[in-house]
C-alpha atoms as a PDB file:
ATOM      1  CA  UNK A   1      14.520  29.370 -38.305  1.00  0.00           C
ATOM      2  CA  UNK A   2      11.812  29.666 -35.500  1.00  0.00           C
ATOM      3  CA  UNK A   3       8.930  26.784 -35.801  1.00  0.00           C
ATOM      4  CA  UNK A   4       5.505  28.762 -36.081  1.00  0.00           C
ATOM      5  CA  UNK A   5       2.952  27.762 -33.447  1.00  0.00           C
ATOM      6  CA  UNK A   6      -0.038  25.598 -34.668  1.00  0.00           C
ATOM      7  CA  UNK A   7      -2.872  27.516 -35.249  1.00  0.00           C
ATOM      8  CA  UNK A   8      -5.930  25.596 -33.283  1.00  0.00           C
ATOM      9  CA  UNK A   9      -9.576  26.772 -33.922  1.00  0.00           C
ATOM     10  CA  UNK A  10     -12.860  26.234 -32.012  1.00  0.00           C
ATOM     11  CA  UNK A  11     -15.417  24.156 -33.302  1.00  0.00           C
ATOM     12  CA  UNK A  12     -17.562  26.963 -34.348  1.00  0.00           C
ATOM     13  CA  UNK A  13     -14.977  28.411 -36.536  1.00  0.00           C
ATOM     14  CA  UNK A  14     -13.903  25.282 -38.083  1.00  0.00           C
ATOM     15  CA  UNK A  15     -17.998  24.739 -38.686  1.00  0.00           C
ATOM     16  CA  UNK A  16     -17.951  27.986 -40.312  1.00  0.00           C
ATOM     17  CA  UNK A  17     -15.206  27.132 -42.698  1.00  0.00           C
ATOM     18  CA  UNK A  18     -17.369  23.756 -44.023  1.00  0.00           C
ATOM     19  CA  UNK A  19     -20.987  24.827 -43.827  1.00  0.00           C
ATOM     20  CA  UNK A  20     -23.204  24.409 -47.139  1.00  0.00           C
ATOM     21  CA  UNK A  21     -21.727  26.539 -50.101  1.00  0.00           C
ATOM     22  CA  UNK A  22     -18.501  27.357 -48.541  1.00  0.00           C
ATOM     23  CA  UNK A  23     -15.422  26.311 -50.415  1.00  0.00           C
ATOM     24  CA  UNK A  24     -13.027  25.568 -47.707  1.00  0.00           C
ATOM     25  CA  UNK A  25      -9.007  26.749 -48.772  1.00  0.00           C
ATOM     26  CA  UNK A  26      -5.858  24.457 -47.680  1.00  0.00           C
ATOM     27  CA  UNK A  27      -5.689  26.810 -44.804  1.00  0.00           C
ATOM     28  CA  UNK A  28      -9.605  25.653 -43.297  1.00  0.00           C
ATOM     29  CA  UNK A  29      -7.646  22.016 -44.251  1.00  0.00           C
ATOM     30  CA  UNK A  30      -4.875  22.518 -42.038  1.00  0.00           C
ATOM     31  CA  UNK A  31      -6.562  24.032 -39.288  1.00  0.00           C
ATOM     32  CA  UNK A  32      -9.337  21.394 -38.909  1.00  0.00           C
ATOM     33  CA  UNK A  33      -6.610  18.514 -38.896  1.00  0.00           C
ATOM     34  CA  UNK A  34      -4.624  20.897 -36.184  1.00  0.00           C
ATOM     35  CA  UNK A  35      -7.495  20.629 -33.855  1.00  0.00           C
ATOM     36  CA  UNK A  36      -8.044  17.513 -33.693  1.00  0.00           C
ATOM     37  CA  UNK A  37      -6.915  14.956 -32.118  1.00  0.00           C
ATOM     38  CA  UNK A  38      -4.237  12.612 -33.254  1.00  0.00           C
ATOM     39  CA  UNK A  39      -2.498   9.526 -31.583  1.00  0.00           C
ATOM     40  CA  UNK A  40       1.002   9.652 -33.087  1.00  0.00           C
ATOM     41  CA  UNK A  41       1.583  13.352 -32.637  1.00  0.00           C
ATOM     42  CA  UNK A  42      -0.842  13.807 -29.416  1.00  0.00           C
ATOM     43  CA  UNK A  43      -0.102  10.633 -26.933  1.00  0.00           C
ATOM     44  CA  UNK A  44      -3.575   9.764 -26.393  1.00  0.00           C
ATOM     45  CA  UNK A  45      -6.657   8.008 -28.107  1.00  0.00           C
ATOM     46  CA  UNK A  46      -9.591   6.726 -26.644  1.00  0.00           C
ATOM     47  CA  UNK A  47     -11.862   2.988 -27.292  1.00  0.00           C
ATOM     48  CA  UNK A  48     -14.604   1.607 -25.826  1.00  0.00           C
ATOM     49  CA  UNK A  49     -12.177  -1.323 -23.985  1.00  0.00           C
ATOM     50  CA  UNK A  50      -9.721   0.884 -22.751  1.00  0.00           C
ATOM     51  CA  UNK A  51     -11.183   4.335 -22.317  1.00  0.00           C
ATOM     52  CA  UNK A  52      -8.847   7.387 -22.285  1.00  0.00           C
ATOM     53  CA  UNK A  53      -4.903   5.873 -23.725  1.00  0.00           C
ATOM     54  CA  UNK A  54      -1.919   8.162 -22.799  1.00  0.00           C
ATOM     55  CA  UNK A  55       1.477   7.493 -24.275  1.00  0.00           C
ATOM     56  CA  UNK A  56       4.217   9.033 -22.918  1.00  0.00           C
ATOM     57  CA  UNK A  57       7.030  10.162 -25.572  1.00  0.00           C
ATOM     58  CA  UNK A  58       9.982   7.220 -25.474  1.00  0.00           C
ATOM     59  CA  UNK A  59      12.338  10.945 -25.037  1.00  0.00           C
ATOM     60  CA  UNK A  60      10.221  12.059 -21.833  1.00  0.00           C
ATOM     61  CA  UNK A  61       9.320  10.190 -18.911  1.00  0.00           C
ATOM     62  CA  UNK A  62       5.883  12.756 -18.012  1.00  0.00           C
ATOM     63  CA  UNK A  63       2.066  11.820 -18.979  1.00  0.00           C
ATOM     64  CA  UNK A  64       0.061  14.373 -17.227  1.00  0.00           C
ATOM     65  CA  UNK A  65       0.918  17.757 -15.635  1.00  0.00           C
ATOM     66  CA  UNK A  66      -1.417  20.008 -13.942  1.00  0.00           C
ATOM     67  CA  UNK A  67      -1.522  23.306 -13.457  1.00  0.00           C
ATOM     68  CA  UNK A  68      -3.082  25.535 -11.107  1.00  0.00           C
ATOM     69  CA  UNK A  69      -4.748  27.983 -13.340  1.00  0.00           C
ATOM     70  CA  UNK A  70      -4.417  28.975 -17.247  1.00  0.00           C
ATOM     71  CA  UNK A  71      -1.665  31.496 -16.254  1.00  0.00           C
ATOM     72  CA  UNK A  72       0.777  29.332 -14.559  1.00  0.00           C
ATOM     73  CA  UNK A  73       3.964  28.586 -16.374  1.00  0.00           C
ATOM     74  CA  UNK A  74       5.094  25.450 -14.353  1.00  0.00           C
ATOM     75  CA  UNK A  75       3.147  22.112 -12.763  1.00  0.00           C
ATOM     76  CA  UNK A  76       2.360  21.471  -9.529  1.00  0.00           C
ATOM     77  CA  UNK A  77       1.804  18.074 -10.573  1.00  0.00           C
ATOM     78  CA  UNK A  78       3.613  15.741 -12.615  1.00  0.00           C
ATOM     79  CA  UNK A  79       2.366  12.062 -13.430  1.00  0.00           C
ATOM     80  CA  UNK A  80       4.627  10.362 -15.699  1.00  0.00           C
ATOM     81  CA  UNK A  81       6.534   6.966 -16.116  1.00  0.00           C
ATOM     82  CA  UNK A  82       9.696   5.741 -14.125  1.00  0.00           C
ATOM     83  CA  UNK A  83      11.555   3.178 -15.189  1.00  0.00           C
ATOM     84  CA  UNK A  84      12.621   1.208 -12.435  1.00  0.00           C
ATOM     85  CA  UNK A  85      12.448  -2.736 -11.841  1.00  0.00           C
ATOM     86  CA  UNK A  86       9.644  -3.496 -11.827  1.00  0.00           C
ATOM     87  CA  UNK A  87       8.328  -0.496 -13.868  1.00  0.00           C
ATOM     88  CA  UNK A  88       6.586   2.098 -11.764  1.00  0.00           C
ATOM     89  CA  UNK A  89       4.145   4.880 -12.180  1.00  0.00           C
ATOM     90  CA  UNK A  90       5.360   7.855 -10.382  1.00  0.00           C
ATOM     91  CA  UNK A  91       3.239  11.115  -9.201  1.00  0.00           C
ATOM     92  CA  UNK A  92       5.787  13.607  -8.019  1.00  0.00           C
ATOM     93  CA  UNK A  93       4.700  17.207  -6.608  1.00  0.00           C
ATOM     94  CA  UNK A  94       6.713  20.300  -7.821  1.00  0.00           C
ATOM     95  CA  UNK A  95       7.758  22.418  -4.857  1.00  0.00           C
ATOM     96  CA  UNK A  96       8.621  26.201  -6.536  1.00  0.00           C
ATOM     97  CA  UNK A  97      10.032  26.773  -3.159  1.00  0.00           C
ATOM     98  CA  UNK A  98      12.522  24.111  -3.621  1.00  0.00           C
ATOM     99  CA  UNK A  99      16.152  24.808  -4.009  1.00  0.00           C
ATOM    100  CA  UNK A 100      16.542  23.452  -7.271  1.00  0.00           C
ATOM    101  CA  UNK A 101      20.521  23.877  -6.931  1.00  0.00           C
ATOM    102  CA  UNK A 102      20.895  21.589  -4.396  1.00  0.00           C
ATOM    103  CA  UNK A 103      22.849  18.352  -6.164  1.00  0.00           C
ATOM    104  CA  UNK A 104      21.540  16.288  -2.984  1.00  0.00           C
ATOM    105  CA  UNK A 105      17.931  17.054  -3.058  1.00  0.00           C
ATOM    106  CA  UNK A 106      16.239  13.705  -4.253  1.00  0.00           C
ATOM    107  CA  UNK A 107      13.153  14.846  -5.915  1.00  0.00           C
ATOM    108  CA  UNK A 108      11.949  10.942  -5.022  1.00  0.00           C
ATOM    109  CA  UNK A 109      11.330  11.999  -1.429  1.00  0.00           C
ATOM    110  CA  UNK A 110       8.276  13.846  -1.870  1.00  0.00           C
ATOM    111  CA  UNK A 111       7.022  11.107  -4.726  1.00  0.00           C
ATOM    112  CA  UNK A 112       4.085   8.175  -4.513  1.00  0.00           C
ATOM    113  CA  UNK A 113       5.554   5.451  -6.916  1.00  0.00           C
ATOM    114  CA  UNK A 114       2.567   2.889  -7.825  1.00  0.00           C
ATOM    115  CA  UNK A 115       4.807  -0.589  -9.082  1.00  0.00           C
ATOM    116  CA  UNK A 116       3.388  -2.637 -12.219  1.00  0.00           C
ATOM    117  CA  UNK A 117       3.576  -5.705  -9.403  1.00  0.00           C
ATOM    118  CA  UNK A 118       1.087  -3.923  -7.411  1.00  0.00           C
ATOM    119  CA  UNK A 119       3.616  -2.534  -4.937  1.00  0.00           C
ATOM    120  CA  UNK A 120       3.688   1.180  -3.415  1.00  0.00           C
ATOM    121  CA  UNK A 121       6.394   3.348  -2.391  1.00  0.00           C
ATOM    122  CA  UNK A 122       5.986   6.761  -0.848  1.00  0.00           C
ATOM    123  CA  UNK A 123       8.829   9.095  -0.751  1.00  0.00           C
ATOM    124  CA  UNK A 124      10.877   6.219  -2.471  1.00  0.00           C
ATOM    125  CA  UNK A 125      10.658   3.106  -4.449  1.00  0.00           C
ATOM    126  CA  UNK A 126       9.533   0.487  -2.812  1.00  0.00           C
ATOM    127  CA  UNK A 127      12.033  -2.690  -2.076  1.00  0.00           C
ATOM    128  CA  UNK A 128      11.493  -6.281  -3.172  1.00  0.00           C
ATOM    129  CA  UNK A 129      10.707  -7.619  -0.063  1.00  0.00           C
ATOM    130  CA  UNK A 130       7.830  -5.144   0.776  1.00  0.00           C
ATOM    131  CA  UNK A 131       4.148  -4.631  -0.181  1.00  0.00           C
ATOM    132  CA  UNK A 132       4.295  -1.187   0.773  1.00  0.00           C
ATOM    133  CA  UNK A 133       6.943   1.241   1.739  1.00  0.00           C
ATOM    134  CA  UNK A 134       7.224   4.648   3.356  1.00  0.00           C
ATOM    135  CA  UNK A 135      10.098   6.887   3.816  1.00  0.00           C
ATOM    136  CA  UNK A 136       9.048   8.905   6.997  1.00  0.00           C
ATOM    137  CA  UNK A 137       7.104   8.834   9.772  1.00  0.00           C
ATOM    138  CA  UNK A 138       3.476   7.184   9.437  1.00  0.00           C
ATOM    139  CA  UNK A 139       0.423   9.276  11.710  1.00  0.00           C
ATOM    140  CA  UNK A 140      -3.009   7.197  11.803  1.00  0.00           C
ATOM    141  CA  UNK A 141      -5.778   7.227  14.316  1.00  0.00           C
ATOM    142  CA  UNK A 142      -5.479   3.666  14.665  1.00  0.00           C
ATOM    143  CA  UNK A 143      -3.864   0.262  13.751  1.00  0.00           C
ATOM    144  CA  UNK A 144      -4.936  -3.083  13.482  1.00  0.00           C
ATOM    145  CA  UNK A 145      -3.226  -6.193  12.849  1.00  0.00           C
ATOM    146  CA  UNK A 146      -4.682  -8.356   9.975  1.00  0.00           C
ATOM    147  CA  UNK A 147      -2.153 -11.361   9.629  1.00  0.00           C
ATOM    148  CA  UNK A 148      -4.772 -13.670  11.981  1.00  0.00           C
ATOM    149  CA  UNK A 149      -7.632 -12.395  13.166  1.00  0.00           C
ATOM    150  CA  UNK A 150     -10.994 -14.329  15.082  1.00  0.00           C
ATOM    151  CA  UNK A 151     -12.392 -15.780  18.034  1.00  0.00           C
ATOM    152  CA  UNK A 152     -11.951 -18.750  20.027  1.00  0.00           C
ATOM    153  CA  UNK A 153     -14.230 -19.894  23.133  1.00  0.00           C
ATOM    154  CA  UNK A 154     -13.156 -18.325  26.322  1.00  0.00           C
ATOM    155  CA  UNK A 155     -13.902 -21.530  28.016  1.00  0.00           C
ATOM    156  CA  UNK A 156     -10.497 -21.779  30.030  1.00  0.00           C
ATOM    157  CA  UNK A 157      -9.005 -24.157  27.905  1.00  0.00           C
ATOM    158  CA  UNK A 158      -5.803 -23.787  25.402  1.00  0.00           C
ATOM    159  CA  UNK A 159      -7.350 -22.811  22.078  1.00  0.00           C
ATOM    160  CA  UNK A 160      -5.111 -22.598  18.908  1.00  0.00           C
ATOM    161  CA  UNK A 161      -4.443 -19.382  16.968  1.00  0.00           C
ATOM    162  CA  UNK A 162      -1.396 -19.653  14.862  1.00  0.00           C
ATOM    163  CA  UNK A 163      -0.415 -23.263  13.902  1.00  0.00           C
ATOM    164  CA  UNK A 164       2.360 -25.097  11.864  1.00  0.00           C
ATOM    165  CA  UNK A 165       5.046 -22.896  12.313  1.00  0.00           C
ATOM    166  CA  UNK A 166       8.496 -23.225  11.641  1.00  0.00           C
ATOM    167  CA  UNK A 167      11.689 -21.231  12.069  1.00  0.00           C
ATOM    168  CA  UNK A 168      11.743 -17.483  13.670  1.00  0.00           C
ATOM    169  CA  UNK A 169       8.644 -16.208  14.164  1.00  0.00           C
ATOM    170  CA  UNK A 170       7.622 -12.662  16.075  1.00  0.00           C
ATOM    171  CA  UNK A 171       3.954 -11.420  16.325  1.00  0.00           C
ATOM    172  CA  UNK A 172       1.992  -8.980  17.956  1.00  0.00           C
ATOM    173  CA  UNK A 173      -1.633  -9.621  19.487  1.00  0.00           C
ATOM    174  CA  UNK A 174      -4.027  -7.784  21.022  1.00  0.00           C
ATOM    175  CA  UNK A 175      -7.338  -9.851  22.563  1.00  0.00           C
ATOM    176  CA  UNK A 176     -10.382  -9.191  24.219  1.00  0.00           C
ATOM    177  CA  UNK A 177     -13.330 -11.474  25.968  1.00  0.00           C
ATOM    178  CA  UNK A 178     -16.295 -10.248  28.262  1.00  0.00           C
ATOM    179  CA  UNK A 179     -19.641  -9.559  27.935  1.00  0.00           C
ATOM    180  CA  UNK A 180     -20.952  -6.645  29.056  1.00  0.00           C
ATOM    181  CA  UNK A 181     -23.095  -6.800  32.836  1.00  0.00           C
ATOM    182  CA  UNK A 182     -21.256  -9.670  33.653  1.00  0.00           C
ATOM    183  CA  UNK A 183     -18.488  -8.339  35.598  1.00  0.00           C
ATOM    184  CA  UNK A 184     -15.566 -10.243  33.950  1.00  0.00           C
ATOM    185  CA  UNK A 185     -14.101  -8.822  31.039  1.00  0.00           C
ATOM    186  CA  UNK A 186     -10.212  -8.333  30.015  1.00  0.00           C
ATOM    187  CA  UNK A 187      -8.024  -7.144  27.206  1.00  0.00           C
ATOM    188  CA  UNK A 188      -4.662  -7.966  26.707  1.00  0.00           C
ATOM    189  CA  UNK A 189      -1.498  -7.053  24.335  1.00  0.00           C
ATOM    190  CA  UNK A 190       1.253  -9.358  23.796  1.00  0.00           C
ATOM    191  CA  UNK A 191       4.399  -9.762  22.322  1.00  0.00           C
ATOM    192  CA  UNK A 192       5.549 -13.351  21.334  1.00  0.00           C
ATOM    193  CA  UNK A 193       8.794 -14.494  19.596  1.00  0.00           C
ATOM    194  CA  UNK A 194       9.790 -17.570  19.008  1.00  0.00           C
ATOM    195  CA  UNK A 195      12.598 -19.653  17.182  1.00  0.00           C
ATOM    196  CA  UNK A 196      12.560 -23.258  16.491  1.00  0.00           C
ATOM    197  CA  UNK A 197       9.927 -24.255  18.739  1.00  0.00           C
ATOM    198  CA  UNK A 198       8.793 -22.883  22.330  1.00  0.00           C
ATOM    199  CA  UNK A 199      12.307 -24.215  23.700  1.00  0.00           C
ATOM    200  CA  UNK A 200      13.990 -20.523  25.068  1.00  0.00           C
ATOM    201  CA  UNK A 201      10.480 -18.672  23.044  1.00  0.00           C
ATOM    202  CA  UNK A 202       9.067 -15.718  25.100  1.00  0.00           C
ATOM    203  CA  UNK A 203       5.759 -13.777  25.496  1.00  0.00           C
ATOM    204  CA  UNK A 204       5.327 -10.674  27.161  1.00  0.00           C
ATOM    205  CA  UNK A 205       1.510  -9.643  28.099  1.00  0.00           C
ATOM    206  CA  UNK A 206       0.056  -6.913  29.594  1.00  0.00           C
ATOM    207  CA  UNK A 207      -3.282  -7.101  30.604  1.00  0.00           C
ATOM    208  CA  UNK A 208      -6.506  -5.002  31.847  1.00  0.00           C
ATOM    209  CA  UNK A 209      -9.119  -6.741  33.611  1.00  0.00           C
ATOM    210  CA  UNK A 210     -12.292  -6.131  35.227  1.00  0.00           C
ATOM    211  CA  UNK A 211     -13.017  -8.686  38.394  1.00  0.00           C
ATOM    212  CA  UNK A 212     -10.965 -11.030  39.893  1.00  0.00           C
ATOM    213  CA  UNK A 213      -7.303 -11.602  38.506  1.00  0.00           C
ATOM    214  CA  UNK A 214      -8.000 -14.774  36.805  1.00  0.00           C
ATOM    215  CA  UNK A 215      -9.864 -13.504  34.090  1.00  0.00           C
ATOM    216  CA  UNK A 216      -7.022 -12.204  32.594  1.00  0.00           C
ATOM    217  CA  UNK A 217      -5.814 -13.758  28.885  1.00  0.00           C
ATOM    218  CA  UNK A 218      -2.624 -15.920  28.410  1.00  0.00           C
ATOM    219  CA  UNK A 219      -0.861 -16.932  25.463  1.00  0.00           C
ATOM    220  CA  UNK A 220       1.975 -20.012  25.286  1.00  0.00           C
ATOM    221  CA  UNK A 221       3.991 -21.988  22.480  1.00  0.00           C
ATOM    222  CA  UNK A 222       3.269 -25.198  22.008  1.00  0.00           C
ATOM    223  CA  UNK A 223       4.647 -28.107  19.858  1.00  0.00           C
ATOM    224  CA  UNK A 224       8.375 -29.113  18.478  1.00  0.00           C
ATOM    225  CA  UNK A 225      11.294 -27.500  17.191  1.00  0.00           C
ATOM    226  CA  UNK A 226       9.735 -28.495  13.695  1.00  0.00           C
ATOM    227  CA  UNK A 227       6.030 -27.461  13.607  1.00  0.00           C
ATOM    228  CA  UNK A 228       4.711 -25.598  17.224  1.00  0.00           C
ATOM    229  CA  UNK A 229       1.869 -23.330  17.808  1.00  0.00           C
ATOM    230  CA  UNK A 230       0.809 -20.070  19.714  1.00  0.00           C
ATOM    231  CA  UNK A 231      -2.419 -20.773  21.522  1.00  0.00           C
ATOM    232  CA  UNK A 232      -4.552 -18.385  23.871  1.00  0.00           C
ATOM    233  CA  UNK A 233      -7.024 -18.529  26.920  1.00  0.00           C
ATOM    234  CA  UNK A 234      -8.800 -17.329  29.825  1.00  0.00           C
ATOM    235  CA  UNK A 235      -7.812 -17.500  32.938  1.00  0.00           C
ATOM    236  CA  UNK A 236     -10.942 -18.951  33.907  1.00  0.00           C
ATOM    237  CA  UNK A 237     -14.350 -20.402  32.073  1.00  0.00           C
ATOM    238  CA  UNK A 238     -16.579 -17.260  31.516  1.00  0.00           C
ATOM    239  CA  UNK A 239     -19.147 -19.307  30.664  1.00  0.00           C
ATOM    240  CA  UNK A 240     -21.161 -20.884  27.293  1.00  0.00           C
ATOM    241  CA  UNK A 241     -21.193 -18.726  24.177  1.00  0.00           C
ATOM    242  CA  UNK A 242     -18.195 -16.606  25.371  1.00  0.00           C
ATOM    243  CA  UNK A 243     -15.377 -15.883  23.283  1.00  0.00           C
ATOM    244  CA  UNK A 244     -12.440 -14.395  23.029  1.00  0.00           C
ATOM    245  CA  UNK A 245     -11.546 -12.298  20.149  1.00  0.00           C
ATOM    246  CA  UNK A 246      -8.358 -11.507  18.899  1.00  0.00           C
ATOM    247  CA  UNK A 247      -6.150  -9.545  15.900  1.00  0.00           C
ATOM    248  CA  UNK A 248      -2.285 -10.294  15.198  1.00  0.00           C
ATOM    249  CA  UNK A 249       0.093  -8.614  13.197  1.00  0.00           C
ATOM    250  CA  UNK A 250       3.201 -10.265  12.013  1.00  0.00           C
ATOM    251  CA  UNK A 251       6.453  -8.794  13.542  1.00  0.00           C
ATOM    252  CA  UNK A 252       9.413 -11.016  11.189  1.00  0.00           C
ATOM    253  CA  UNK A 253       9.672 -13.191   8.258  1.00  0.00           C
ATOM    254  CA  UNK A 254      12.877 -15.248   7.865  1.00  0.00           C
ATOM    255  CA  UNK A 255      12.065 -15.781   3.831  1.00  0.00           C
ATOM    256  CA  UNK A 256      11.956 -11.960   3.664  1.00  0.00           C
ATOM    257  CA  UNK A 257      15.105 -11.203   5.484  1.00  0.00           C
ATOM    258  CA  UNK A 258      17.285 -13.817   5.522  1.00  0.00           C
ATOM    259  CA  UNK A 259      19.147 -16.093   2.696  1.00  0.00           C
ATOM    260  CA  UNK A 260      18.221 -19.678   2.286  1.00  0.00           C
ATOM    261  CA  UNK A 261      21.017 -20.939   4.677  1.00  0.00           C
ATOM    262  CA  UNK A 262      19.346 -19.614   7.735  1.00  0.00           C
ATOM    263  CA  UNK A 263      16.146 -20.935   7.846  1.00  0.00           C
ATOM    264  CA  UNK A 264      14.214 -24.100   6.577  1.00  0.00           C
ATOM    265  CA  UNK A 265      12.207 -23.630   3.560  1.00  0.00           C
ATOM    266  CA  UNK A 266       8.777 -25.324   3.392  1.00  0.00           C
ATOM    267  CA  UNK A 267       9.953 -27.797   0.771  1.00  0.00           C
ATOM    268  CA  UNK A 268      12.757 -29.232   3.468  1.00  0.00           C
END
């Protein structure tokens, strides 16, 4: 036996069935609790504290699909549930020019998966160990490192950026210093790595400068195989009120990477 659709009716039919004098019949009944909405059989309610509620059915793992017009028969959207570890909520496109017979295709590729612990994965679900993670290649018009970022005075002395280290560390840095008219000015990018102090620890700069060659910016280790430093500096005093300004991104992380027999935890 088929199951009948529901019959919904507009507002101004169902106002029709109840207006003064009219004797509405089980049928006005039935339609008027068919049109409305209703949490149990619907998925959604809505409060004042929590605005619009969607519950997705414990059989079905979608909340949302949209459509690109009234005549389409299948989403080009789909937000719904996944049940990962942590729990994740997962907006997958649907490609009609997918092969849909391919047993390798991963529909997760083409995915953004927002964690419950506030992590993101696109085009897979993010690891652990990350904040973010992308499965692909990454285009932007620009990059920044925001790990460390500042200024320290450009007075030709050693200045501190990074302090109480320990273990294997690798960071990026990019600096600048110079004002403009006064014909020294110089940027630099840098690569330092270090492990267990600056005993055998590298940095490789390259730098741009405008006016003599000791302008330039330079970066060392500093310290013991138990708590060192990275500090930076000019090449020469450019004067009072000068600084140097700087951004570093962070290259490694033993505690991220590595089991607890590698490296020295902070509580050893």
């Amino acid at each position: 036996m088929e199951n009948k659709p529901i019959k919904i009716s507009g507002r101004q039919r169902l106002l029709a069935y109840f207006r003064n004098g009219k004797i509405p019949s089980e049928e006005h009944y039935s339609d008027l609790i068919n049109s409305m909405v209703h949490k149990d059989d619907d998925g959604f309610s809505k409060d004042e504290e929590n605005g619009l509620k969607i519950y997705a059915d414990e059989k079905y793992n979608s909340l949302i699909s949209f459509y690109k017009n009234i005549n389409a028969i299948e989403p080009f959207f789909v937000i719904g549930k996944d049940k990962t570890d942590p729990d994740a909520l997962k907006i997958q496109p649907i490609d009609d020019s997918a092969d849909t017979s391919d047993p390798i295709a991963d529909p997760d590729t083409n995915s953004v998966f927002f964690h419950t612990n506030g992590k993101v994965g696109i085009g897979k679900k993010c690891e652990p160990q990350y904040k973010m993670e992308v499965d692909g290649f990454v285009g932007m018009g620009g990059r920044i490192g925001t790990y460390k970022s500042g200024s320290v005075s450009a007075d030709g002395k050693w200045q501190p950026i990074i302090k109480n280290l320990r273990n294997a560390q690798a960071f990026e840095i990019v600096a600048r210093v110079g004002k403009k008219g006064t014909g020294k000015c110089a940027i630099m990018h840098a690569t330092a790595l270090s492990i267990f102090g600056p005993k055998g620890a590298k940095v490789r700069r390259t730098n741009g400068y405008f006016g003599w060659f000791w302008n330039k910016i330079h970066l060392r280790w500093t310290g013991d195989s138990t708590n060192y430093a990275l500090e930076i500096k000019t090449g020469s005093n450019f004067g009072e009120g000068v600084e140097i300004f700087y951004t570093v991104s962070r290259l490694w992380d033993d505690s991220l990477f590595l089991s607890d027999d590698y490296y020295y935890s902070d509580k050893t």
